[in-house]
C-alpha atoms as a PDB file:
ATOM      1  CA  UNK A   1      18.814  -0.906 -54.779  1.00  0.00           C
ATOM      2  CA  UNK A   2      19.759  -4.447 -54.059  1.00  0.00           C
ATOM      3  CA  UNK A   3      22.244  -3.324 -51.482  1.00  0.00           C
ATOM      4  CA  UNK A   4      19.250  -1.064 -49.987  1.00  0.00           C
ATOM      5  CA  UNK A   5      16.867  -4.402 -50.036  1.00  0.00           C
ATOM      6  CA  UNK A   6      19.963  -6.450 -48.444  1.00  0.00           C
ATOM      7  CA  UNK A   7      20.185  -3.593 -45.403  1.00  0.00           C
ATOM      8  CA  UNK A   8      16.205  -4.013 -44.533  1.00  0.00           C
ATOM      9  CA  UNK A   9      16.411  -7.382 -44.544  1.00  0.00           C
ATOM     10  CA  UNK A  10      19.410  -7.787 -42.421  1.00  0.00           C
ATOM     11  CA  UNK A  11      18.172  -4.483 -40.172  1.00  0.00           C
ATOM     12  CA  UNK A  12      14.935  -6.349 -39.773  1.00  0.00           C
ATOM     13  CA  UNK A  13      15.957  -9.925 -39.018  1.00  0.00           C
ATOM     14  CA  UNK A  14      18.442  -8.437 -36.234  1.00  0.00           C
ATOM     15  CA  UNK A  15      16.028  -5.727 -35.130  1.00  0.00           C
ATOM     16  CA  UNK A  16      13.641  -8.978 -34.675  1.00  0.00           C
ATOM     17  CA  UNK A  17      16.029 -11.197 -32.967  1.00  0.00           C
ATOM     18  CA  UNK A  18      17.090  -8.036 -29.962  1.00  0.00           C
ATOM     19  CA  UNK A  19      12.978  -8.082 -29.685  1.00  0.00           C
ATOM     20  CA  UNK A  20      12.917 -11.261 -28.718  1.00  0.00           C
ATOM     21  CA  UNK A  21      16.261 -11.606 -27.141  1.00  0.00           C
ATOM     22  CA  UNK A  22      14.778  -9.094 -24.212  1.00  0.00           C
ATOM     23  CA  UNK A  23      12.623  -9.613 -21.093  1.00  0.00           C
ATOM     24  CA  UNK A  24       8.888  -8.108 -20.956  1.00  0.00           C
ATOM     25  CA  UNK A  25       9.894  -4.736 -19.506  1.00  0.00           C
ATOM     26  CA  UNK A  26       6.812  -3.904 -18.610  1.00  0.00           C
ATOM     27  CA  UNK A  27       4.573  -4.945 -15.434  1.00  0.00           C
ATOM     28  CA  UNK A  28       1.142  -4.475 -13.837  1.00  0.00           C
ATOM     29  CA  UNK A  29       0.693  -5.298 -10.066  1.00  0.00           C
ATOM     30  CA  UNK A  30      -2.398  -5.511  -8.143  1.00  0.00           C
ATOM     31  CA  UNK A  31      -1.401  -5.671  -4.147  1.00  0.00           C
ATOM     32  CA  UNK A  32      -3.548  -6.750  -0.829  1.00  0.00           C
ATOM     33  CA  UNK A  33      -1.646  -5.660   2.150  1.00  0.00           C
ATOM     34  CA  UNK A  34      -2.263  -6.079   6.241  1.00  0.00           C
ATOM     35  CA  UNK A  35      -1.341  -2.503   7.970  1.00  0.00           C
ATOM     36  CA  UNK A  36       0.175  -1.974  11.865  1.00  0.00           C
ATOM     37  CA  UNK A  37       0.796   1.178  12.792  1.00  0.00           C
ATOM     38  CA  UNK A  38       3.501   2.415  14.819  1.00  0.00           C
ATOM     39  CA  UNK A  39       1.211   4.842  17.148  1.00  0.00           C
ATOM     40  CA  UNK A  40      -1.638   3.626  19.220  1.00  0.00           C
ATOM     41  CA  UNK A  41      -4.931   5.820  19.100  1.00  0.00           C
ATOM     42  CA  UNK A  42      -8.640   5.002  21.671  1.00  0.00           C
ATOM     43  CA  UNK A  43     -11.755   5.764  21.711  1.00  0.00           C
ATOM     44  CA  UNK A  44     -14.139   5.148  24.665  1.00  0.00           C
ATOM     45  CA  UNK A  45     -16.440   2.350  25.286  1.00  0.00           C
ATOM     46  CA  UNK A  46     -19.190   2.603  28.005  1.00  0.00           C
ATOM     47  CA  UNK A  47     -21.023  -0.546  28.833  1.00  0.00           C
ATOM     48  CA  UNK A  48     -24.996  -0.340  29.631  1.00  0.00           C
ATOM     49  CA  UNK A  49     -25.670  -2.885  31.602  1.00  0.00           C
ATOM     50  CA  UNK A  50     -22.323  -3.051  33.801  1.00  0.00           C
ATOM     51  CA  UNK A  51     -20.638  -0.205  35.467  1.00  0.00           C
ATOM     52  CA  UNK A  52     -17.407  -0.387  33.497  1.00  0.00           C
ATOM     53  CA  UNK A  53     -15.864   0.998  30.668  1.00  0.00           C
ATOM     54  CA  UNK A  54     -12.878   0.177  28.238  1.00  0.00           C
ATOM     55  CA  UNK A  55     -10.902   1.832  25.756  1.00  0.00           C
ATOM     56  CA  UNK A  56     -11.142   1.011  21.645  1.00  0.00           C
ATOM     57  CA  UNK A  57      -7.681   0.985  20.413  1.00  0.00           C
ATOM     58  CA  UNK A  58      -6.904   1.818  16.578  1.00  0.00           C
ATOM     59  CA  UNK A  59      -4.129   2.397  14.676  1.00  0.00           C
ATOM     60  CA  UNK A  60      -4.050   5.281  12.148  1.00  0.00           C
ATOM     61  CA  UNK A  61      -0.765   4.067  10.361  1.00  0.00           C
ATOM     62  CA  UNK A  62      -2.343   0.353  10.020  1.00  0.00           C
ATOM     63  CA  UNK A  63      -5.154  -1.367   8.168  1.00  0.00           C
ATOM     64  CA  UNK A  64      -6.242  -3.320   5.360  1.00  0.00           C
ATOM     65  CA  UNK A  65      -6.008  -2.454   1.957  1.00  0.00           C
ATOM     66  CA  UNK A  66      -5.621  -2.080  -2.030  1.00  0.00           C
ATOM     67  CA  UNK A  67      -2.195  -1.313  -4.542  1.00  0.00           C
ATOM     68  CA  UNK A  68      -2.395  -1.315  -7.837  1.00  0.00           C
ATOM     69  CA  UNK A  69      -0.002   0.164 -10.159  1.00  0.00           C
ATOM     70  CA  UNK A  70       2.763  -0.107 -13.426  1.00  0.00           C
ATOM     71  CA  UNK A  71       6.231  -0.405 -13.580  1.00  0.00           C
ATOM     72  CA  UNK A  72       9.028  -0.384 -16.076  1.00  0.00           C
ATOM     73  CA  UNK A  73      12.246  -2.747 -15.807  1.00  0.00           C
ATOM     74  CA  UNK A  74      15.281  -0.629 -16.829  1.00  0.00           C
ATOM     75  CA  UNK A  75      17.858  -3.915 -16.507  1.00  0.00           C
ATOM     76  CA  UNK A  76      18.017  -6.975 -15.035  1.00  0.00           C
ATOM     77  CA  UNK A  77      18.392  -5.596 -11.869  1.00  0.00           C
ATOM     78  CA  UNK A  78      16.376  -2.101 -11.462  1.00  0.00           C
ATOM     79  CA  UNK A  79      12.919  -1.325 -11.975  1.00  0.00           C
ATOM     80  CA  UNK A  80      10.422   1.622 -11.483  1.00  0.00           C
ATOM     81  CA  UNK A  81       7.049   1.598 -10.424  1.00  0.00           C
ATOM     82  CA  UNK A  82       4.132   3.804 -10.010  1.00  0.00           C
ATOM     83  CA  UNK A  83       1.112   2.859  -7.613  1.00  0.00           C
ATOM     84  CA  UNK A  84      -2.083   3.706  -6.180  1.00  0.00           C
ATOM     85  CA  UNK A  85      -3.209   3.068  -2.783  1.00  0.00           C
ATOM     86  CA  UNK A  86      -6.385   2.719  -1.204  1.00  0.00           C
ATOM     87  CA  UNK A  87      -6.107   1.626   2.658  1.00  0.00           C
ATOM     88  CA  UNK A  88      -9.120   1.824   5.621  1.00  0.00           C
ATOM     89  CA  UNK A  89      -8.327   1.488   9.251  1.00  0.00           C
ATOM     90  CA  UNK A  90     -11.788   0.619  11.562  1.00  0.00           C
ATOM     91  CA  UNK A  91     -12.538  -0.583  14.753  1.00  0.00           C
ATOM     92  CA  UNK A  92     -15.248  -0.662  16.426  1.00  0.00           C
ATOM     93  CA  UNK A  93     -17.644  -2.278  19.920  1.00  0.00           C
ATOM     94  CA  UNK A  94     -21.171  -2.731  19.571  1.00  0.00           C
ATOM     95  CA  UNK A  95     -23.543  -3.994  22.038  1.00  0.00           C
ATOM     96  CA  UNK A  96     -26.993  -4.670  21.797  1.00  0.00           C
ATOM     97  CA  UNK A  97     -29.745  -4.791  24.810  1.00  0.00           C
ATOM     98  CA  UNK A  98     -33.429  -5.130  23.466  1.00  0.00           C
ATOM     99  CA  UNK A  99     -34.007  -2.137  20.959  1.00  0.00           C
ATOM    100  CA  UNK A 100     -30.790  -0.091  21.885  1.00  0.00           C
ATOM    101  CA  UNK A 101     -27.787   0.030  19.848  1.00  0.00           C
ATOM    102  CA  UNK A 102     -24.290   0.889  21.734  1.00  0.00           C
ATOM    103  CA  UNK A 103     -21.596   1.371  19.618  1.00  0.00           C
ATOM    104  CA  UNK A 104     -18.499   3.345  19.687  1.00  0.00           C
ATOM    105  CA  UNK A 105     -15.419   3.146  16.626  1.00  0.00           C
ATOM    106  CA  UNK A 106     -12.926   4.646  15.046  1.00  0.00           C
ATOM    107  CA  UNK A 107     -12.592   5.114  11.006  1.00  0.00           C
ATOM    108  CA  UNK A 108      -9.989   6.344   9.069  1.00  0.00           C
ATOM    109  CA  UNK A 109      -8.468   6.259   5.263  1.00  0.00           C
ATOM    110  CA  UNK A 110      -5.591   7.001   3.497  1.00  0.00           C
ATOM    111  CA  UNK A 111      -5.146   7.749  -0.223  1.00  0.00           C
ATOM    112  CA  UNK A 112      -1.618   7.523  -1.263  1.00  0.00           C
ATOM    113  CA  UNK A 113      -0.036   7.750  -4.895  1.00  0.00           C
ATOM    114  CA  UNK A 114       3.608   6.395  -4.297  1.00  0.00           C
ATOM    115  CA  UNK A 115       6.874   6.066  -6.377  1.00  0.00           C
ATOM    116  CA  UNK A 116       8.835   2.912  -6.338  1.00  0.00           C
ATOM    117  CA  UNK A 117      12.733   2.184  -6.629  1.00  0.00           C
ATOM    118  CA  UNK A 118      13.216  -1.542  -6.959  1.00  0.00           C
ATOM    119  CA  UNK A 119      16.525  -3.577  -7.200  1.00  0.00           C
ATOM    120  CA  UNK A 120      16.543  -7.170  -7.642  1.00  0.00           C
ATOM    121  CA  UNK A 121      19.276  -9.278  -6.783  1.00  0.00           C
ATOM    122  CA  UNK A 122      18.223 -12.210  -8.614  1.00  0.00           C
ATOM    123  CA  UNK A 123      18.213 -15.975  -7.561  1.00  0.00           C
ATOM    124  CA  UNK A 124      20.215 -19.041  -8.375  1.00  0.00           C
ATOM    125  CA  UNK A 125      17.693 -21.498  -9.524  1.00  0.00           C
ATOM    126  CA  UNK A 126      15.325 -18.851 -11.120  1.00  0.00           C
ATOM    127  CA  UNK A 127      12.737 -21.623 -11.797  1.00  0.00           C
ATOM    128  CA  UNK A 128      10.971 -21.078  -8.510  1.00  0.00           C
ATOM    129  CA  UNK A 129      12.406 -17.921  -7.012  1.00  0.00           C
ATOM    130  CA  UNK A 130      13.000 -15.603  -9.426  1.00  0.00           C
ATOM    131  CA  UNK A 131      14.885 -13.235  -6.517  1.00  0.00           C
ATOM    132  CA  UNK A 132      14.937 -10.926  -3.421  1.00  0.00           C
ATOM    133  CA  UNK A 133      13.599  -6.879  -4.174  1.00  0.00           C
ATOM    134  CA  UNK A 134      14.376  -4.181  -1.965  1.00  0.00           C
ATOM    135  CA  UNK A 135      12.306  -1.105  -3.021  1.00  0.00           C
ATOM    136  CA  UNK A 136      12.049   2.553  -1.528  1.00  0.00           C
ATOM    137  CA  UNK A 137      10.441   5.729  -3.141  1.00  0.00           C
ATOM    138  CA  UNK A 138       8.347   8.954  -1.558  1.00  0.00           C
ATOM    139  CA  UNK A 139       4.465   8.666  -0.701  1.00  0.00           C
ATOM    140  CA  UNK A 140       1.968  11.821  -1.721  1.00  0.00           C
ATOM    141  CA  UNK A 141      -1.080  11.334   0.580  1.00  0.00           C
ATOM    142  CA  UNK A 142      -4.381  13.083  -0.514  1.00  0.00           C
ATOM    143  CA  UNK A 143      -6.467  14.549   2.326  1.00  0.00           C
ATOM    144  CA  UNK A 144      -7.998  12.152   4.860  1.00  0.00           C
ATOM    145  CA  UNK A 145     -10.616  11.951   7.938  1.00  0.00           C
ATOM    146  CA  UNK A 146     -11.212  10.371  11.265  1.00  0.00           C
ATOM    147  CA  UNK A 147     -14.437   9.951  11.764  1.00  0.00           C
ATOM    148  CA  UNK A 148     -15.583   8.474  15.824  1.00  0.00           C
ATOM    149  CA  UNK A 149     -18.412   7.516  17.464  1.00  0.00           C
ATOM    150  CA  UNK A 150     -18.500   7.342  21.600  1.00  0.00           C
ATOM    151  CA  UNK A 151     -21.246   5.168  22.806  1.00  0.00           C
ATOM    152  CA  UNK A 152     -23.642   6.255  19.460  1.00  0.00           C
ATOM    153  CA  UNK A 153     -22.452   9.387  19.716  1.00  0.00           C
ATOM    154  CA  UNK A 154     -20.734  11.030  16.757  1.00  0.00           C
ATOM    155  CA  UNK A 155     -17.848  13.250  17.664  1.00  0.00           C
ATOM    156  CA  UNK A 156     -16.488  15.557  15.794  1.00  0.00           C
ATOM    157  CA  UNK A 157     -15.118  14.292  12.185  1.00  0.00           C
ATOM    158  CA  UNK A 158     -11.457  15.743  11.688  1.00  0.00           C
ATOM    159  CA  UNK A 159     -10.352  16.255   8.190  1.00  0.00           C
ATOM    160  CA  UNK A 160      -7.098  16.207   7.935  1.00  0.00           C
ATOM    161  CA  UNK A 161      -4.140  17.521   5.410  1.00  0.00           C
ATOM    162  CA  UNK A 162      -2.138  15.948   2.498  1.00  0.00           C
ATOM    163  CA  UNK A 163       1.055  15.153   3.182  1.00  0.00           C
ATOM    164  CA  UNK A 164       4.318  13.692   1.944  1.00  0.00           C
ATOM    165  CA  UNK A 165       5.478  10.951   3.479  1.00  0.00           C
ATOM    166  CA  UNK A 166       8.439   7.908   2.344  1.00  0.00           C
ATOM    167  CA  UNK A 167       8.838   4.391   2.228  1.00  0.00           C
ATOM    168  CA  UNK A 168      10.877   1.098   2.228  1.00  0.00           C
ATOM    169  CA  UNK A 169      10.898  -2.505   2.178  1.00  0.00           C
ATOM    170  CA  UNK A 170      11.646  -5.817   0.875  1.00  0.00           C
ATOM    171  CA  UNK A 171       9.861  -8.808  -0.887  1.00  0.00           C
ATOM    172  CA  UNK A 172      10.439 -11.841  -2.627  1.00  0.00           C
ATOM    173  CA  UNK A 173       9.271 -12.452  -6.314  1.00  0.00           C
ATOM    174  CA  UNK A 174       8.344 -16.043  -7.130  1.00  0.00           C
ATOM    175  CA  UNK A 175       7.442 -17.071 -10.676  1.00  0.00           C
ATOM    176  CA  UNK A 176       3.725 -18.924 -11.484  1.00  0.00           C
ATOM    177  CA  UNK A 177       4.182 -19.085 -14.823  1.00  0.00           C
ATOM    178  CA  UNK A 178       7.391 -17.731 -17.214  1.00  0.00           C
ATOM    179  CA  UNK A 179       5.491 -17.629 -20.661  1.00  0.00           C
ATOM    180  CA  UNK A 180       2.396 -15.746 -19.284  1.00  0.00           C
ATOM    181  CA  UNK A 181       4.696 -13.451 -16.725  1.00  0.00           C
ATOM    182  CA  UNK A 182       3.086 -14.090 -13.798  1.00  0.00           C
ATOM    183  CA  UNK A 183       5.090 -13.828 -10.616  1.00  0.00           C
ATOM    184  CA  UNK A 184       3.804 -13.965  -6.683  1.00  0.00           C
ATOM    185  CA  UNK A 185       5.474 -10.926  -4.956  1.00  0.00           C
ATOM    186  CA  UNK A 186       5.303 -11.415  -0.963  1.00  0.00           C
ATOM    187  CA  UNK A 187       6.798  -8.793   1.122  1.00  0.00           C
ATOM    188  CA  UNK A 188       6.987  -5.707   4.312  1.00  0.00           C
ATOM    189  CA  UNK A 189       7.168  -2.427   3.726  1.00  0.00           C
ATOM    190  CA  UNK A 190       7.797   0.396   6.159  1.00  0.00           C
ATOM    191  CA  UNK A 191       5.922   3.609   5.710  1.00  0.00           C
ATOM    192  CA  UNK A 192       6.380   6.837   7.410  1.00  0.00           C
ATOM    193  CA  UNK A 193       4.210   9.766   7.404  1.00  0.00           C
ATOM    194  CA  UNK A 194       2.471  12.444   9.287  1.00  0.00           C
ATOM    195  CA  UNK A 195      -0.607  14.099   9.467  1.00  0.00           C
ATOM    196  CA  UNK A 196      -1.924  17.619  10.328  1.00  0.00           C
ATOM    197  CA  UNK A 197      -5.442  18.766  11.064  1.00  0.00           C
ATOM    198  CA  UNK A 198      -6.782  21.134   9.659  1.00  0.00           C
ATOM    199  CA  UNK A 199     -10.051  21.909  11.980  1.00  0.00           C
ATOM    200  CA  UNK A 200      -9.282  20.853  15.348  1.00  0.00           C
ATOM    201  CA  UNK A 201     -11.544  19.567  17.905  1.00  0.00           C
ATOM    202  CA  UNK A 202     -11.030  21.440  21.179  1.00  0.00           C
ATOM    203  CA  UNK A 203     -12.266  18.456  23.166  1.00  0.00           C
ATOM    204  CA  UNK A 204      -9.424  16.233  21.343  1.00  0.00           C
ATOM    205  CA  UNK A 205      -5.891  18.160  21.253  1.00  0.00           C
ATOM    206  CA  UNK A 206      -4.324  14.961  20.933  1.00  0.00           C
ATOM    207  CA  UNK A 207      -5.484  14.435  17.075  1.00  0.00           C
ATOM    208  CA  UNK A 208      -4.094  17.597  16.067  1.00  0.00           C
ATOM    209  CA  UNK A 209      -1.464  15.522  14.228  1.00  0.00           C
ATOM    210  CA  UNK A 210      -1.305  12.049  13.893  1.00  0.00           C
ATOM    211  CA  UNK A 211       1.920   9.690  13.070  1.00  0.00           C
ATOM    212  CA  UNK A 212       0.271   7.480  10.511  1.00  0.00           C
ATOM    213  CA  UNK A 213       3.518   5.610   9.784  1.00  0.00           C
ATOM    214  CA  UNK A 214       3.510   1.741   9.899  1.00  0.00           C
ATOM    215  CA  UNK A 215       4.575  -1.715   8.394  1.00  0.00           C
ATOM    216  CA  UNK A 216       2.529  -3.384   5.884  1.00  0.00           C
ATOM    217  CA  UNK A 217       2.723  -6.796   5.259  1.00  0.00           C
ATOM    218  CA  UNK A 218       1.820  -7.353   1.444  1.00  0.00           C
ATOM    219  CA  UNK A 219       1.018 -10.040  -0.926  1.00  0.00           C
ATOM    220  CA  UNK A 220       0.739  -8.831  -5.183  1.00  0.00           C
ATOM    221  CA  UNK A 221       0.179 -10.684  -8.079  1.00  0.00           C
ATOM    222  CA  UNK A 222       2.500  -9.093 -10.820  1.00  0.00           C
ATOM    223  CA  UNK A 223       2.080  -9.674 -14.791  1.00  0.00           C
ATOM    224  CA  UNK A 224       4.726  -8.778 -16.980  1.00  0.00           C
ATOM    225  CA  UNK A 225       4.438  -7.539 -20.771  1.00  0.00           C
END
């Protein structure tokens, strides 16, 4: 019995010391990011009061948006994360002469859940910089639509396919505060993906498929537990 009692106590008092010995593994990370896409998209633009016209570019692989998402560290080195992404591209002209409203734009979304590869190579002086990421993973994007308006009036709204798309990039990971794991994560990413229609517009062959595919430039907060 005493030999059992001696076991637990040792058993605990090292089980408690590896606890303590290891990093949070866990993280949550709550991203903004700036889209440009790689493919250039118009819509037209008719003055009233001026003969003239110009064209409203957009970009359907661009725009701002939202991450959030968890991860897991596996070492010092790797980690795995899993992310939600909310992202709206828009553009638009408006012009206003007494009562009347001219107005012509360009909306579009994308809904992506993403896996993330990460692999740190970590920093000297981890005080500041904790170290460099480079991170890579596939891209599930839910349905989306364009929706466009030509001089105040609507076009056709084109809904358009999921899809599976990838990406990769880098960032660098900057520690706020050790004891509460807070870290600034600044970085690109690259993103490549395609989408199909799955209505057409006869008037608008062109948006039969879209390259959505861009660079995001990204700033996250990450907390790790």
């Amino acid at each position: 019995m005493v030999k059992k009692i001696g076991f637990l106590i040792l058993f605990a008092i090292g089980f408690q010391g590896f606890l303590s010995a290891q990093e949070k593994p866990f993280f949550t990370e709550i991203t903004l990011k700036k889209g440009v896409g790689f493919n250039t998209l118009n819509v037209d633009y008719e003055y009233i009061n001026i003969d003239t016209w110009e064209k409203i570019y957009y970009h359907p692989g661009g725009g701002t948006g939202l991450q959030a998402g968890v991860g897991y560290k596996f070492s010092g080195k790797f980690s795995l994360g899993l992310y939600g992404v909310y992202q709206l591209v828009f553009n638009e002209k408006v012009q206003n002469i007494g009562g009347f409203k001219n107005r012509s734009s360009a909306v579009f979304n994308r809904k992506t859940v993403k896996a993330d590869l990460q692999y740190l190579i970590p920093a000297n002086n981890k005080k500041i910089l904790t170290g460099v990421y480079f991170n890579a993973g596939p891209d599930y994007h839910f349905p989306g639509k364009l929706v466009r308006k030509k001089n105040s009036k609507k076009q056709k709204t084109l809904y358009y396919d999921n899809s599976i798309g990838y990406h990769a990039g880098s960032s660098v990971l900057i520690s706020l505060n050790p004891e509460k794991g807070l870290s600034l994560n600044v970085g690109v990413t690259f993103r490549f993906a395609d989408f199909e229609v799955s209505d057409p517009d006869p008037d608008a062959p062109e948006l039969d498929a879209i390259d959505a595919s861009g660079v995001d430039f990204k700033v996250s907060l990450r907390k790790a537990f």
